[in-house]
N, C-alpha and C. Protein backbone atom coordinates (compact mmCIF):
# COMPACT_ATOMS: atom_id res chain seq x y z
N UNK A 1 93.37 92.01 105.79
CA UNK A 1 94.79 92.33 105.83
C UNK A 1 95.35 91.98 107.20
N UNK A 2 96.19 91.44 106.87
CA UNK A 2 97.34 91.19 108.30
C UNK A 2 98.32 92.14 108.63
N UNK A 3 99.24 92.53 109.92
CA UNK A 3 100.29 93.30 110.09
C UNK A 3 101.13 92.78 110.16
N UNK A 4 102.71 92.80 109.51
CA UNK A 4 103.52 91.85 109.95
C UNK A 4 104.18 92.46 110.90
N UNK A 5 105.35 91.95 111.13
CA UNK A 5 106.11 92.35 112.49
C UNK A 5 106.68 93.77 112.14
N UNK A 6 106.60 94.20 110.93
CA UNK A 6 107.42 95.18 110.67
C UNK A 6 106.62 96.42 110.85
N UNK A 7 105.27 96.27 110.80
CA UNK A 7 103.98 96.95 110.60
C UNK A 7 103.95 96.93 108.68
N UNK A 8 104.37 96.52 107.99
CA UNK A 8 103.88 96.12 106.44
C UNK A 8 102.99 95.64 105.97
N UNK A 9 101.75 96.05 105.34
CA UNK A 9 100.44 94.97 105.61
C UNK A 9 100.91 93.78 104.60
N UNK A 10 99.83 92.26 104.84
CA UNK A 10 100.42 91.62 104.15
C UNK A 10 98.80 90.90 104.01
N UNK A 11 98.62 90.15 102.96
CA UNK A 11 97.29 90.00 102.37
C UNK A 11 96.73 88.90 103.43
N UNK A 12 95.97 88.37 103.19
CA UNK A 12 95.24 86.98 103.91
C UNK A 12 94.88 86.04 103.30
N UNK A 13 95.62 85.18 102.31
CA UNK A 13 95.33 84.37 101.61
C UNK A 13 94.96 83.22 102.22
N UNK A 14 94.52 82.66 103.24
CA UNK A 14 94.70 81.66 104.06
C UNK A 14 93.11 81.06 103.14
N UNK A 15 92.35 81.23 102.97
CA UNK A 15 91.28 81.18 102.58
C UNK A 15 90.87 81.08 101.04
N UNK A 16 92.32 81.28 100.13
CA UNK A 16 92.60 80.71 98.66
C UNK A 16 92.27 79.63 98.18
N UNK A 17 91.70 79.98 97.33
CA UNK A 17 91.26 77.82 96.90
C UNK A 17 91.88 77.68 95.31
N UNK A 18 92.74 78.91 94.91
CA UNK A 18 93.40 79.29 93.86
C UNK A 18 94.81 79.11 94.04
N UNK A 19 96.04 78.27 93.72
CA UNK A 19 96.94 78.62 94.15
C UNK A 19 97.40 79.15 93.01
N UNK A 20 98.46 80.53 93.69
CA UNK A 20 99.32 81.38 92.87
C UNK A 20 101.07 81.24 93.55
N UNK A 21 101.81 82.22 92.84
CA UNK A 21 102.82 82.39 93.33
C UNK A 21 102.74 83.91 94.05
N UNK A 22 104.40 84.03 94.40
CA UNK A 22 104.58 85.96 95.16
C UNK A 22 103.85 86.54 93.59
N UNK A 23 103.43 87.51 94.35
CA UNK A 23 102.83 88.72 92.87
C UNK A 23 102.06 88.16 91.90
N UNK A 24 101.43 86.99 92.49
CA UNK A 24 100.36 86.38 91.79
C UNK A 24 99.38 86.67 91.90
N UNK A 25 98.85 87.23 92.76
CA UNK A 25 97.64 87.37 93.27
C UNK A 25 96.80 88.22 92.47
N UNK A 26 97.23 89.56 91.94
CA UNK A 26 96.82 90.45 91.27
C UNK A 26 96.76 89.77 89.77
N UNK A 27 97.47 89.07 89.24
CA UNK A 27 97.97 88.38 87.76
C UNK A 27 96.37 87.50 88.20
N UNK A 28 95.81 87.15 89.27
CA UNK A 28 95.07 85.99 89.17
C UNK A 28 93.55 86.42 89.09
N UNK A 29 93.51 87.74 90.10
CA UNK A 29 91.88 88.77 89.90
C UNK A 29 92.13 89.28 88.58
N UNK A 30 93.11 89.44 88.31
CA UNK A 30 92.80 90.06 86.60
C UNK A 30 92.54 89.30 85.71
N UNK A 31 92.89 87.95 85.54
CA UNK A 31 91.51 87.37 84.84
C UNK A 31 90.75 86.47 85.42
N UNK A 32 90.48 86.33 86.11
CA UNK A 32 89.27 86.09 87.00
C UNK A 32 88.34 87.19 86.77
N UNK A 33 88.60 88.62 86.56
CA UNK A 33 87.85 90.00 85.88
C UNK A 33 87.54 89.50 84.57
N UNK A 34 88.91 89.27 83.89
CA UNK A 34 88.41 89.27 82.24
C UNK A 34 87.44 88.06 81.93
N UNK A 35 87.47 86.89 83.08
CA UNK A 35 86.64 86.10 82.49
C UNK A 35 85.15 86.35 82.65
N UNK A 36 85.03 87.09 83.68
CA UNK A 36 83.35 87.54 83.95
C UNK A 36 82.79 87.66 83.02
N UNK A 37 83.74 90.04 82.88
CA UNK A 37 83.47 90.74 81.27
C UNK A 37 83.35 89.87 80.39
N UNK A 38 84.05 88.63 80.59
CA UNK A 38 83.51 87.98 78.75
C UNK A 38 81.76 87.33 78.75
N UNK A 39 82.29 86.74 79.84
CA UNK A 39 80.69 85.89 80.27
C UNK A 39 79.64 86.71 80.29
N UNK A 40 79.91 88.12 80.17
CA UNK A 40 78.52 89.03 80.59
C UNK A 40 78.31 89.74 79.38
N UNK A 41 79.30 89.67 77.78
CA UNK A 41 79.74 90.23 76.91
C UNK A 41 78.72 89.92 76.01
């Protein structure tokens, strides 16, 4: 996590090899989850 100027944390995507949009990020571990659970199903 980063601080921004405001003190608001803000994520660290710098290191993404996924690109998403704003409020993507969570939309993108969630199936990146569901695809595991399936693979392990």
């Amino acid at each position: 996590m980063i601080v921004g100027k405001n003190g608001e944390k803000i994520k660290d995507c710098s290191g993404c090899l996924i690109p998403h949009g704003e409020k993507g990020y969570e939309y993108v571990i969630e199936k990146l989850k569901a695809a595991q659970t399936e693979t392990k199903g």
